[in-house]
C-alpha atoms as a PDB file:
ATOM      1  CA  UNK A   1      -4.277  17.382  61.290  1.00  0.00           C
ATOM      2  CA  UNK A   2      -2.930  14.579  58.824  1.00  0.00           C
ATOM      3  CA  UNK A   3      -6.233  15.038  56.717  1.00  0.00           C
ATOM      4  CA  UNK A   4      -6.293  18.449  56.610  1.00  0.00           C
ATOM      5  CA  UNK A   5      -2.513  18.128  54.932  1.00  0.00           C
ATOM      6  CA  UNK A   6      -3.724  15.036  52.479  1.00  0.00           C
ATOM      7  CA  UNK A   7      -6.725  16.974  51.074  1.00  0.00           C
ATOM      8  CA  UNK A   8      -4.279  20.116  49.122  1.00  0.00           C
ATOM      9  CA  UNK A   9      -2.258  17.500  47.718  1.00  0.00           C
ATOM     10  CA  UNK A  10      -5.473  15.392  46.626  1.00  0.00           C
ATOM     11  CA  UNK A  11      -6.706  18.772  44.963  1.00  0.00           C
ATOM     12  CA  UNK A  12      -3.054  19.510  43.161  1.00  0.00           C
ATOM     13  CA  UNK A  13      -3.015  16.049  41.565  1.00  0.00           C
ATOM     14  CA  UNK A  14      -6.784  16.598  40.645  1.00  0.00           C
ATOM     15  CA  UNK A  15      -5.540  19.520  39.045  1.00  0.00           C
ATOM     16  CA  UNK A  16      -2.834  18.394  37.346  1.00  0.00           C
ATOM     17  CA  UNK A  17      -4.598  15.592  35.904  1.00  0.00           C
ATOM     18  CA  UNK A  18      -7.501  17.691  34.536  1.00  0.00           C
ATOM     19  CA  UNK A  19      -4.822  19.799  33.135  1.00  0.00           C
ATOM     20  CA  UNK A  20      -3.150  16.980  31.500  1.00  0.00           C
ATOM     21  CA  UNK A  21      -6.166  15.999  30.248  1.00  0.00           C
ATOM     22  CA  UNK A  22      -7.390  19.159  29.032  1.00  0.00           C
ATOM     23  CA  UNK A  23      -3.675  19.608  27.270  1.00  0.00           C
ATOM     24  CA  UNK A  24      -4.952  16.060  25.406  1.00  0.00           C
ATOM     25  CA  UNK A  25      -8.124  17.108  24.619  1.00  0.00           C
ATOM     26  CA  UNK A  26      -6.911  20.093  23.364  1.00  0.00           C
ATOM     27  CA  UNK A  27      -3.405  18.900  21.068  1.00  0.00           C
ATOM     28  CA  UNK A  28      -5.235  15.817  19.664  1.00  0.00           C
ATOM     29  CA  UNK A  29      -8.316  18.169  18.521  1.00  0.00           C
ATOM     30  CA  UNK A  30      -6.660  19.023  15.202  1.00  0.00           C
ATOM     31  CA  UNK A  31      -6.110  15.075  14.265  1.00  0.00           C
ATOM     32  CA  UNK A  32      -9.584  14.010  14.935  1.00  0.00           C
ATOM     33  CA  UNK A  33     -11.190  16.777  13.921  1.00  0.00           C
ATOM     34  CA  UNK A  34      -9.143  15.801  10.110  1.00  0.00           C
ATOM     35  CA  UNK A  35     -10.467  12.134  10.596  1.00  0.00           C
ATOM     36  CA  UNK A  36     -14.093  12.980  11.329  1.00  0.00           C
ATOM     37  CA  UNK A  37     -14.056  15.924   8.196  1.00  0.00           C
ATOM     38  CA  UNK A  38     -11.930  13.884   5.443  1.00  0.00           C
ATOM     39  CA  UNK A  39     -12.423   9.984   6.395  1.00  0.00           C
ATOM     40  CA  UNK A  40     -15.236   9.255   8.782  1.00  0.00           C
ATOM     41  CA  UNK A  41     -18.268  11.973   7.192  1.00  0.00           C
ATOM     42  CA  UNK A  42     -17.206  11.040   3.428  1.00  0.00           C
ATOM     43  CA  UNK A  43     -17.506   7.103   4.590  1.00  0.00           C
ATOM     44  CA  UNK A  44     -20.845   7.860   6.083  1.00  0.00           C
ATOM     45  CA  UNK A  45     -22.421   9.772   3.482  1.00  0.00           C
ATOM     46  CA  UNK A  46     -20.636   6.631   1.169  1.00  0.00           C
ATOM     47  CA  UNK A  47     -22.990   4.704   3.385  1.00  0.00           C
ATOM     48  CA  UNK A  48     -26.130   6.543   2.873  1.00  0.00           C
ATOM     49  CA  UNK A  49     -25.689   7.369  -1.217  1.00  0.00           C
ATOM     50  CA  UNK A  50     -25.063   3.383  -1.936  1.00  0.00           C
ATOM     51  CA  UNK A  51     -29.261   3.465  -2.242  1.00  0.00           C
ATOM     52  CA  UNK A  52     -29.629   6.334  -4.069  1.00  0.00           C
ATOM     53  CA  UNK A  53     -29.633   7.023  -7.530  1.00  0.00           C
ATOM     54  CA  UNK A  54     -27.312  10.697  -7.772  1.00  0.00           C
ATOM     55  CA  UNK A  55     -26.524  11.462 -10.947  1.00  0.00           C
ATOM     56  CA  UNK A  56     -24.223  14.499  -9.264  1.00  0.00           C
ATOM     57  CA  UNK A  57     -25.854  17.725 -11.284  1.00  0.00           C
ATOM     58  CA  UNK A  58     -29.567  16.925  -9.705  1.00  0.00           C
ATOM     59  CA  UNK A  59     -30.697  16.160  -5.998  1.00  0.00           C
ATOM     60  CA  UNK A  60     -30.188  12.209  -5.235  1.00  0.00           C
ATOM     61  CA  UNK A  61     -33.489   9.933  -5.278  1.00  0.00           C
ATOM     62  CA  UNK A  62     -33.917   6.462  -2.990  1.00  0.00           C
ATOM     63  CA  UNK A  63     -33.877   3.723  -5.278  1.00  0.00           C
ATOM     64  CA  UNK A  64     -33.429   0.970  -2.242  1.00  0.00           C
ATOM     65  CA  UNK A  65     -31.882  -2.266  -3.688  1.00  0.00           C
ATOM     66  CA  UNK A  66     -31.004  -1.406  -7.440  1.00  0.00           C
ATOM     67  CA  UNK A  67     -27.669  -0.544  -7.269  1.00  0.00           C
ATOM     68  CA  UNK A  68     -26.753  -3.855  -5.655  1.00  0.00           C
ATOM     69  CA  UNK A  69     -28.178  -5.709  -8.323  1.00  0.00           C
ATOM     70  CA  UNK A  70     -26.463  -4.188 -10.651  1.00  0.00           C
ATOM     71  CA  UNK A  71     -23.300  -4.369  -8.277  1.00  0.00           C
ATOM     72  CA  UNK A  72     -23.441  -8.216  -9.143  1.00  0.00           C
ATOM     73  CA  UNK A  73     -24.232  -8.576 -12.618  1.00  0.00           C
ATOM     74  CA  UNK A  74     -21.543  -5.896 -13.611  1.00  0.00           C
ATOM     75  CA  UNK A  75     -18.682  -8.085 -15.709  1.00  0.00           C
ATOM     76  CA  UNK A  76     -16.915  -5.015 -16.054  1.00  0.00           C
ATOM     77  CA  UNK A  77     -16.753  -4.880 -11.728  1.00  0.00           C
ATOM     78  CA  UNK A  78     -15.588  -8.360 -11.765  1.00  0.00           C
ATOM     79  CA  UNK A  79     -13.053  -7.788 -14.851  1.00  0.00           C
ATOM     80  CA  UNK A  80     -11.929  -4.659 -12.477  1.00  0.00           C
ATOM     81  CA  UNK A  81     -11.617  -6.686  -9.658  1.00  0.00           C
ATOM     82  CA  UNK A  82      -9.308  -9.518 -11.130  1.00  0.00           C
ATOM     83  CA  UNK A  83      -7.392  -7.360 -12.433  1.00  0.00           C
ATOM     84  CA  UNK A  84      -6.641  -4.864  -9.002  1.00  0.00           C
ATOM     85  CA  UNK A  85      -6.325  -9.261  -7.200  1.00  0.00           C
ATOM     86  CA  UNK A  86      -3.269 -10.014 -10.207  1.00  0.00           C
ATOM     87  CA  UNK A  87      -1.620  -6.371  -9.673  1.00  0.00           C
ATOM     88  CA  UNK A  88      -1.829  -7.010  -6.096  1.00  0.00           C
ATOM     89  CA  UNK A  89      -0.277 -10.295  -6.033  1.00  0.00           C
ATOM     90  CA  UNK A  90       2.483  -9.342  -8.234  1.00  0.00           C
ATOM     91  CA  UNK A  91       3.489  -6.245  -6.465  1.00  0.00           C
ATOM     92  CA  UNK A  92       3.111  -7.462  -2.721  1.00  0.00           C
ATOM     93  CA  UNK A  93       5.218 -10.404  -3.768  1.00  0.00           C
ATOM     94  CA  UNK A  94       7.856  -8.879  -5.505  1.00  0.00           C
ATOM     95  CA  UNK A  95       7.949  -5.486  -3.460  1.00  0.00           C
ATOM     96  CA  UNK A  96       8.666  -7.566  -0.170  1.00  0.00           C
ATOM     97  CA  UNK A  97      11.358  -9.832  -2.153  1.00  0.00           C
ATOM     98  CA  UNK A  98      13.232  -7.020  -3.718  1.00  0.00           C
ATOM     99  CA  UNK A  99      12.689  -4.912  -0.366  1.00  0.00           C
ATOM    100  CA  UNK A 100      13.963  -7.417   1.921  1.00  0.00           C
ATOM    101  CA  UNK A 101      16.706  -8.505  -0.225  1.00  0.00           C
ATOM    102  CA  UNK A 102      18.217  -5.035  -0.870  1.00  0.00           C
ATOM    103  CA  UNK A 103      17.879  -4.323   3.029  1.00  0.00           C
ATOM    104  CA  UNK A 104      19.841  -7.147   3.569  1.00  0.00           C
ATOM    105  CA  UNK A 105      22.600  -5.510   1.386  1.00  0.00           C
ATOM    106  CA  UNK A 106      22.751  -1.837   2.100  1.00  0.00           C
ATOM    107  CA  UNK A 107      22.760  -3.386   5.990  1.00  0.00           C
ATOM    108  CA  UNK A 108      26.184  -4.890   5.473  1.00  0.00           C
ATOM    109  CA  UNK A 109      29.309  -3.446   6.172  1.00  0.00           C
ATOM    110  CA  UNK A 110      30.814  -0.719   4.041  1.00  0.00           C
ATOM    111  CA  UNK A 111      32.000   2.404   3.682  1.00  0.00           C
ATOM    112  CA  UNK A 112      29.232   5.299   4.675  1.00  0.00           C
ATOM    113  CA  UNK A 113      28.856   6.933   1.433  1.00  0.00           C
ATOM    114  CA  UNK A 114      28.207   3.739  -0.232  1.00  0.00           C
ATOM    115  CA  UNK A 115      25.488   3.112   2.626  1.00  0.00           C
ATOM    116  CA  UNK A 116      23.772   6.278   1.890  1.00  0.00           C
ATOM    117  CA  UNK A 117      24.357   6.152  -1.557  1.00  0.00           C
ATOM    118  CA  UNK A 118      22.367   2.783  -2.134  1.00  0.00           C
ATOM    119  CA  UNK A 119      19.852   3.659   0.021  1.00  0.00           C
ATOM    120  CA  UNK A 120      19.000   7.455  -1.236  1.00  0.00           C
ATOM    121  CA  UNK A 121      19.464   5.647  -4.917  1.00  0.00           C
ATOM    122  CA  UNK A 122      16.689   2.814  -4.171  1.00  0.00           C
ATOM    123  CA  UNK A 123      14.256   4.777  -2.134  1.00  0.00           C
ATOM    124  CA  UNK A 124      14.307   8.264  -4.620  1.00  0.00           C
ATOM    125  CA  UNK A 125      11.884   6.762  -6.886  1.00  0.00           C
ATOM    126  CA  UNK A 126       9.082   6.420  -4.199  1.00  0.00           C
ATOM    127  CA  UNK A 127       9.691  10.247  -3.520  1.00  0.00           C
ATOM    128  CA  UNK A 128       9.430  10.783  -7.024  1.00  0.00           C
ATOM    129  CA  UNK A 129       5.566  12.124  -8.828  1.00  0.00           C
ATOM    130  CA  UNK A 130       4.319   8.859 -10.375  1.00  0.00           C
ATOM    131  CA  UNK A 131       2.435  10.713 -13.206  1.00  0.00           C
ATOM    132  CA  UNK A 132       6.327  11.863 -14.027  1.00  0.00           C
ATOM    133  CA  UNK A 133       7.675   8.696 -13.915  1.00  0.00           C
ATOM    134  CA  UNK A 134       4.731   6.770 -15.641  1.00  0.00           C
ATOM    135  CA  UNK A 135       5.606   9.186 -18.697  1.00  0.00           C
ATOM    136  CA  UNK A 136       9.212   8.225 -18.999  1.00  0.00           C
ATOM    137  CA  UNK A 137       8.388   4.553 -18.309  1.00  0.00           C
ATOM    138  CA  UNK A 138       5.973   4.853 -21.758  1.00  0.00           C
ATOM    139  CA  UNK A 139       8.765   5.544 -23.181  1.00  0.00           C
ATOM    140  CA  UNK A 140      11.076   3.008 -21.994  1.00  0.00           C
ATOM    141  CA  UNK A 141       8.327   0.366 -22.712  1.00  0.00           C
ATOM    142  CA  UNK A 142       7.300   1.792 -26.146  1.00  0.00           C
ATOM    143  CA  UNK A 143       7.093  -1.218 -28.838  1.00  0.00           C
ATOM    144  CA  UNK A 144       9.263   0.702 -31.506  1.00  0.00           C
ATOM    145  CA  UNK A 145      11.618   3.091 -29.826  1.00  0.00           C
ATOM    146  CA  UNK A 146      11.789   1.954 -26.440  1.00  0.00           C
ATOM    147  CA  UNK A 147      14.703   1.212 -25.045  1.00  0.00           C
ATOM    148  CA  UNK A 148      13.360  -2.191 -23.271  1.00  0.00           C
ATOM    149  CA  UNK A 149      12.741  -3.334 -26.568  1.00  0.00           C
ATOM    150  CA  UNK A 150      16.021  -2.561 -27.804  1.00  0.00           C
ATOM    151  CA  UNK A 151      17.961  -4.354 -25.340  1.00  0.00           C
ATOM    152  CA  UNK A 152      15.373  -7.385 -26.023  1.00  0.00           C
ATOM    153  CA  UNK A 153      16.191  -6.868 -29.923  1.00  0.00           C
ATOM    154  CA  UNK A 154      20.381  -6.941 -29.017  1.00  0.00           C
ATOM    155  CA  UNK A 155      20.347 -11.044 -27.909  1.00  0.00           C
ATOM    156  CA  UNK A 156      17.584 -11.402 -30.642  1.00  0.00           C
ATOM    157  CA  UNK A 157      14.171 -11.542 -29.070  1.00  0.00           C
ATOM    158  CA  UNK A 158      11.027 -10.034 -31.272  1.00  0.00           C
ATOM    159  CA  UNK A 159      10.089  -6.928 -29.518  1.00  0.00           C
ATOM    160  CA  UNK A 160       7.387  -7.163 -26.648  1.00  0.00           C
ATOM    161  CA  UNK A 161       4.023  -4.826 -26.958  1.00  0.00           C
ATOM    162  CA  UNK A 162       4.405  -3.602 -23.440  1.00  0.00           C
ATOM    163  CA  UNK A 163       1.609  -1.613 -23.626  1.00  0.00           C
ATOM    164  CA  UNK A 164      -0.616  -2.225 -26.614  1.00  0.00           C
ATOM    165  CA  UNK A 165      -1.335  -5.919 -25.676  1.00  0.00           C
ATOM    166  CA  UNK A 166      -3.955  -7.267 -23.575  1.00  0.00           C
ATOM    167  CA  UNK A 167      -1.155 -10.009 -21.956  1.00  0.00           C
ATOM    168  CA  UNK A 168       1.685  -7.819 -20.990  1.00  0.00           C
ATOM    169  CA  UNK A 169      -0.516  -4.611 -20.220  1.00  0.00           C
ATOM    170  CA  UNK A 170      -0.884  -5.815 -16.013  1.00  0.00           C
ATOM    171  CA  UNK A 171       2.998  -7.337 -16.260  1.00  0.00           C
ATOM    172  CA  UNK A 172       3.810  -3.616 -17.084  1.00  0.00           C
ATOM    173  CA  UNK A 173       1.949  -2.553 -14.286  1.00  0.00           C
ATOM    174  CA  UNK A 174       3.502  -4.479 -11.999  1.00  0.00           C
ATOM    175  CA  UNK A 175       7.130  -3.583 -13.357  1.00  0.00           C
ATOM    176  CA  UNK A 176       6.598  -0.289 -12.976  1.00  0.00           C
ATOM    177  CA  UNK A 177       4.920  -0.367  -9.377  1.00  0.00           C
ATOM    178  CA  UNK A 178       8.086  -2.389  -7.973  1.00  0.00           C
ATOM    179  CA  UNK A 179      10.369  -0.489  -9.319  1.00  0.00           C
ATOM    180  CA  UNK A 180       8.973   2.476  -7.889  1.00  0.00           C
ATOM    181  CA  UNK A 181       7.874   1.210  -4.518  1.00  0.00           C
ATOM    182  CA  UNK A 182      10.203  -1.244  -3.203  1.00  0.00           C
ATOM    183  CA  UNK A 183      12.699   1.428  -1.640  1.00  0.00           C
ATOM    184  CA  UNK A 184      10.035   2.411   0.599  1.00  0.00           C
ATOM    185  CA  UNK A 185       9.660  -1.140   2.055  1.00  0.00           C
ATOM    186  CA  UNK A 186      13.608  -1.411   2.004  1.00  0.00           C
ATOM    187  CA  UNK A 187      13.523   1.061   4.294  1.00  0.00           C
ATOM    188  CA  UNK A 188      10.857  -0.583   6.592  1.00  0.00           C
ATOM    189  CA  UNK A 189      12.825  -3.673   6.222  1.00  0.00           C
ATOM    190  CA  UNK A 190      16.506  -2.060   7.140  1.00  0.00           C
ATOM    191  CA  UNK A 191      14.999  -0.365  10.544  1.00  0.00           C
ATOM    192  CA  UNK A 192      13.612  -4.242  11.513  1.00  0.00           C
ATOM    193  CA  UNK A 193      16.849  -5.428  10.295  1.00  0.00           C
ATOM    194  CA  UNK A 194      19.120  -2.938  12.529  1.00  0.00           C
ATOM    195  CA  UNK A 195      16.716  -3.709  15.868  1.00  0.00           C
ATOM    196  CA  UNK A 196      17.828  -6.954  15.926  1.00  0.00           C
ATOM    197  CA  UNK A 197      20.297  -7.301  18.469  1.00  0.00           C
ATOM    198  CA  UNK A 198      24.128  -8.014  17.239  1.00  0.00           C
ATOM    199  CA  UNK A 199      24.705 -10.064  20.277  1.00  0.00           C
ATOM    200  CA  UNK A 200      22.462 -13.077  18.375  1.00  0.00           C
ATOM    201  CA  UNK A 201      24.624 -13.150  15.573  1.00  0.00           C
ATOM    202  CA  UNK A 202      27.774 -13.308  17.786  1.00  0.00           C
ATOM    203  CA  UNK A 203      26.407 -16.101  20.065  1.00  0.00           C
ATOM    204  CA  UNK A 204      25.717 -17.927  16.444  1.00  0.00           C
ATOM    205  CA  UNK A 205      29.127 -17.365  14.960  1.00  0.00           C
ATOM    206  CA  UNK A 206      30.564 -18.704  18.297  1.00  0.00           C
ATOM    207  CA  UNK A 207      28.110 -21.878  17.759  1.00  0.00           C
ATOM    208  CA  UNK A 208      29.527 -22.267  14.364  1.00  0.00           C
ATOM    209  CA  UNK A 209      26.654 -21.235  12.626  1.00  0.00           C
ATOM    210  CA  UNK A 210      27.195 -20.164   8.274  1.00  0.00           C
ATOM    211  CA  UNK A 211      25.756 -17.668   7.299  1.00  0.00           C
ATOM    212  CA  UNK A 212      22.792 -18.842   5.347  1.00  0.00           C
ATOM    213  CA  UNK A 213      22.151 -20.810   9.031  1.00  0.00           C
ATOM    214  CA  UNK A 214      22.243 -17.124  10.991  1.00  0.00           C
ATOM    215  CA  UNK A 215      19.497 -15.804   8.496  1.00  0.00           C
ATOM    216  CA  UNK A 216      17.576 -18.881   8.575  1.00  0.00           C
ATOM    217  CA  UNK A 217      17.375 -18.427  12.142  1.00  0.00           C
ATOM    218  CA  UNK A 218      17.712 -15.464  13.456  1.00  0.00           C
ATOM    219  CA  UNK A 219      17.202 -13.051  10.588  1.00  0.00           C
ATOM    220  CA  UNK A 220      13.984 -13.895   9.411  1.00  0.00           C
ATOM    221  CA  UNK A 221      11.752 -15.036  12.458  1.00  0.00           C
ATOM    222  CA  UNK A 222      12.904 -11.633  13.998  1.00  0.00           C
ATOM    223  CA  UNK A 223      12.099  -9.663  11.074  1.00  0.00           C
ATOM    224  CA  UNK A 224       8.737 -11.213  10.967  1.00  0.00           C
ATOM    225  CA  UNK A 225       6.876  -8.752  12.642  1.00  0.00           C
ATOM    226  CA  UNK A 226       8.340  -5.805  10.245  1.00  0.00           C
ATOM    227  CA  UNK A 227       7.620  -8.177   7.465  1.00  0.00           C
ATOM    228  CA  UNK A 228       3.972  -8.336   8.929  1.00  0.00           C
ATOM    229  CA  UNK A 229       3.565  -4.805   8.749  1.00  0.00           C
ATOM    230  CA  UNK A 230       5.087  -4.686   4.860  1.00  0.00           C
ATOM    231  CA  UNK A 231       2.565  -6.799   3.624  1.00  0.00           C
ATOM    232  CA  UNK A 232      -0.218  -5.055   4.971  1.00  0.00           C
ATOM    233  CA  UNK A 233       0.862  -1.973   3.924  1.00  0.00           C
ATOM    234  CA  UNK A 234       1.895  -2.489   0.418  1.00  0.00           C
ATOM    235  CA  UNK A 235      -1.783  -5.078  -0.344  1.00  0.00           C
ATOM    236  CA  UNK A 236      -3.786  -2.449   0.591  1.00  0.00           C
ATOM    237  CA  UNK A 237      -1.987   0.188  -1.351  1.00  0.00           C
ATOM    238  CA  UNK A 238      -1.878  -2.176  -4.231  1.00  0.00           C
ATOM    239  CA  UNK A 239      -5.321  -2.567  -4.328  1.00  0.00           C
ATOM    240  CA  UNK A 240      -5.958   0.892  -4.530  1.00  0.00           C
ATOM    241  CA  UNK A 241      -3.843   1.579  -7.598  1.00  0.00           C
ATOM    242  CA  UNK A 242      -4.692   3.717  -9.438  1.00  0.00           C
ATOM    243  CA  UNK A 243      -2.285   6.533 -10.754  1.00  0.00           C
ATOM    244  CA  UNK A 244       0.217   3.968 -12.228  1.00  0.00           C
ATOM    245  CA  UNK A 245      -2.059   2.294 -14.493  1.00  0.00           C
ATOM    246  CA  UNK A 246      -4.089   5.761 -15.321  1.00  0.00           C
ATOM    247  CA  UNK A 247      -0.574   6.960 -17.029  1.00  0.00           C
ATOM    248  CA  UNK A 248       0.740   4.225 -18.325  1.00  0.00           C
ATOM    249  CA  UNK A 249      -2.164   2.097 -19.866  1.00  0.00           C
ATOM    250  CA  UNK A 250      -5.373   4.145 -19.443  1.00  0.00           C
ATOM    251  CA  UNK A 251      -6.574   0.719 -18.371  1.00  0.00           C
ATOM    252  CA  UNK A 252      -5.980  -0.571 -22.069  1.00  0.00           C
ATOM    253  CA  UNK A 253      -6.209  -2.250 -24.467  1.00  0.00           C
ATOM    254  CA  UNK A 254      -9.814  -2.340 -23.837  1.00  0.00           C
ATOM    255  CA  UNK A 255     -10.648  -3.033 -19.835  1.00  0.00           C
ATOM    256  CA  UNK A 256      -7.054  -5.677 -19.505  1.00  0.00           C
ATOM    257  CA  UNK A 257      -5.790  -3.224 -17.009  1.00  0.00           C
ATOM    258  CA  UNK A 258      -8.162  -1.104 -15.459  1.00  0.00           C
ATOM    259  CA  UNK A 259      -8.293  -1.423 -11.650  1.00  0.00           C
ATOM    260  CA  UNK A 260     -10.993  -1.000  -9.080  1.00  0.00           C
ATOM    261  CA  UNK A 261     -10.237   2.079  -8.323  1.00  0.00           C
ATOM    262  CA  UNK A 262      -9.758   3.758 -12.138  1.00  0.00           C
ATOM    263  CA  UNK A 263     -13.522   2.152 -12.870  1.00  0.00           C
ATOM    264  CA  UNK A 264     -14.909   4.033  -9.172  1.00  0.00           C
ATOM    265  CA  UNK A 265     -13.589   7.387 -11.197  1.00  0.00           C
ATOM    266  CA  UNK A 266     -15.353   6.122 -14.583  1.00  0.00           C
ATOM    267  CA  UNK A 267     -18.613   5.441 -13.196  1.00  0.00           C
ATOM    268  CA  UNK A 268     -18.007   8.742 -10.971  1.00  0.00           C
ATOM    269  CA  UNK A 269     -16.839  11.292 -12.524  1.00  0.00           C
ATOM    270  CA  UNK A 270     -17.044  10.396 -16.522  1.00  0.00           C
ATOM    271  CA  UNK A 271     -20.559   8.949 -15.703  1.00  0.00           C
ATOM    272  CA  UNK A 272     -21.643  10.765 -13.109  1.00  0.00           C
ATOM    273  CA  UNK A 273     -23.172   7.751 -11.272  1.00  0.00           C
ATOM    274  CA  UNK A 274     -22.311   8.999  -7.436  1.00  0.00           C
ATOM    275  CA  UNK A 275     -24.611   6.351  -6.278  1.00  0.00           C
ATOM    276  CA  UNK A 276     -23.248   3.032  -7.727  1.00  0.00           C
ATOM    277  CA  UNK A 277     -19.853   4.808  -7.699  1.00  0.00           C
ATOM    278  CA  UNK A 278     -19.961   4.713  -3.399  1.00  0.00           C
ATOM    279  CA  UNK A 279     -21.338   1.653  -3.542  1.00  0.00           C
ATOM    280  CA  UNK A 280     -18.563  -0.049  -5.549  1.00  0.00           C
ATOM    281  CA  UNK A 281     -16.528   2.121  -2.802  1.00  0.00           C
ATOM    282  CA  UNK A 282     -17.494   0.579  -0.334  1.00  0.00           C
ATOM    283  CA  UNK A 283     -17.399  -2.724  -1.696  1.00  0.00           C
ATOM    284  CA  UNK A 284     -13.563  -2.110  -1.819  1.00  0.00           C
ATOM    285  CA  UNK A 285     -13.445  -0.720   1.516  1.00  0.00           C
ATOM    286  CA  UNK A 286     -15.079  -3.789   2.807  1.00  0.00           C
ATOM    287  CA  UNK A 287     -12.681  -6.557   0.774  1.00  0.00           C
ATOM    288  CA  UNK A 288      -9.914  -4.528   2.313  1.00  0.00           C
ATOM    289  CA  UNK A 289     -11.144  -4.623   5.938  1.00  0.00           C
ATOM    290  CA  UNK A 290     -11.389  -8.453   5.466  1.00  0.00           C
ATOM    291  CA  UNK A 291      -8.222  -8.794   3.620  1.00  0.00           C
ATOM    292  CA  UNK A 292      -6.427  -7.030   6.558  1.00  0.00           C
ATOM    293  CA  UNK A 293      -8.516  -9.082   9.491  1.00  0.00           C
ATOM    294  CA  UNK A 294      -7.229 -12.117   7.269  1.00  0.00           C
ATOM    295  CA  UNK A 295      -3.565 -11.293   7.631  1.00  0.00           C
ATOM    296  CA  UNK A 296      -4.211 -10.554  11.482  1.00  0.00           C
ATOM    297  CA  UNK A 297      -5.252 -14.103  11.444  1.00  0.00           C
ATOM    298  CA  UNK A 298      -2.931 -15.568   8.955  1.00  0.00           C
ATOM    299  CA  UNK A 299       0.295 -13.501  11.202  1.00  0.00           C
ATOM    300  CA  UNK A 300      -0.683 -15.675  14.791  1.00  0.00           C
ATOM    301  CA  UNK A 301       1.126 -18.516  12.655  1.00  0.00           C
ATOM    302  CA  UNK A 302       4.026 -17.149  11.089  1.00  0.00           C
ATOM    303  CA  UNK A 303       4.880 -13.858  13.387  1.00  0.00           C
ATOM    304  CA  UNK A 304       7.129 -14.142  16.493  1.00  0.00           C
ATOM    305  CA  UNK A 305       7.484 -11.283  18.099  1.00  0.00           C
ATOM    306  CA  UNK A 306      10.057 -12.913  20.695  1.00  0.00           C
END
């Protein structure tokens, strides 16, 4: 008698399971199905056209090994690649200062339409179309008219060729980039800053604890993780720049600023070189796997989660 009454409920929750299950299945389809069709068959066919010569207008031929010869004695790669390492630097280091810093501040007291006001006014330019904003920052850098320049010209400095010389052509790059990116890790920054519970801060005030002591200590460990997260984000997405230097420099003078990325379009689309073009691809994809398994590593020393 007790089995037969164990067995319908056994049955039910076997049902309700495969229906759960099925309901899975079923919701997640759409997301996978975009992963497999616009990241994981373009990365595979990446894979295959890396020994191919495909010069996009006529069927691809197997040419093994050539293209990665060529892969290492291209300067202009390497030039490429410096470049994208510098931009990176700059713009991981000073997007994560400024972001921090100006979470810090909108996460202070005041009134609530100052709050939102700071914090809509910093994080509209990420919202923004770069190729609109690149246009009116060409003309804010411009060597003769720009107004840059004419506030350097006011306390008596020579004007600065922004964009016409070799040596500020990245610096503008990286200007640019933070100025229109480090909202978005504010934001990041203020949601870490406003999980950390107020109860530290009061236990530290009762301690005696200045301020500069209370973000020493309790600020900054617990906004490590957050912090973590930042700086993977905004490396790899400096690495891949591309529409910010496209506008404003065209890569110019010369090759001072082009990235990795704006020489994968050359060699792909100008040149029609599909073949070296995925394998320079996927030379990129591969730095930025190891780049990322690096900060994994690098966070077990610096990240407390507790």
């Amino acid at each position: 008698m007790s089995h037969s009454g164990l067995i319908p409920v056994r049955r039910d929750n076997f049902s309700v399971r495969a229906q759960e299950s099925i309901a899975g299945y079923v919701l997640s389809a759409p997301a996978v199905l975009t992963l497999a069709v616009f990241t994981m068959i373009p990365v595979l066919t990446a894979l295959v056209l890396v020994f191919t010569k495909y010069p996009l207008l006529s069927p691809p031929e197997w040419n093994r090994l050539e293209n990665f010869g060529r892969l290492f004695t291209d300067e202009l790669l390497w030039i490429c690649y410096r470049n994208s390492l510098i931009i990176t630097v700059g713009t991981v280091v000073f997007n994560n200062i400024l972001g921090l810093a100006t979470a810090i501040g909108v996460n202070r007291r005041m009134p609530r339409v100052l709050s939102y006001f700071f914090r809509t006014a910093f994080f509209f330019p990420f919202m923004t179309a770069t190729a609109t904003l690149a246009m009116v920052w060409r003309m804010l850098l411009a060597t003769d008219r720009g107004i840059l320049n004419w506030i350097i010209g006011q306390v008596g400095l020579a004007p600065i060729p922004w964009l016409s010389s070799s040596t500020w052509s990245i610096p503008s790059v990286i200007i640019y980039d933070v100025w229109k990116s480090f909202g978005f890790l504010m934001v990041l920054y203020l949601a870490g800053l406003q999980g950390i519970p107020e109860s530290l801060y009061e236990a530290g005030k009762i301690d005696g604890a200045s301020h500069w002591q209370l973000t020493r200590h309790i600020t900054l460990p617990l906004i490590t993780p957050t912090a973590f997260m930042c700086f993977i984000i905004s490396s790899i997405g400096a690495f891949q720049i591309f529409d910010n230097a496209y506008v404003l420099t065209n890569g110019g003078p010369g090759s001072s600023s082009m990235t990795i990325v704006m020489y994968i379009y050359e060699i792909s689309f100008r040149r029609f070189e599909m073949g070296y073009a995925s394998l320079v691809a996927v030379s990129l994809m591969a730095i930025l796997i190891l780049l990322t398994l690096f900060q994994f590593w690098a966070g077990r020393k610096w990240v407390h989660y507790e």
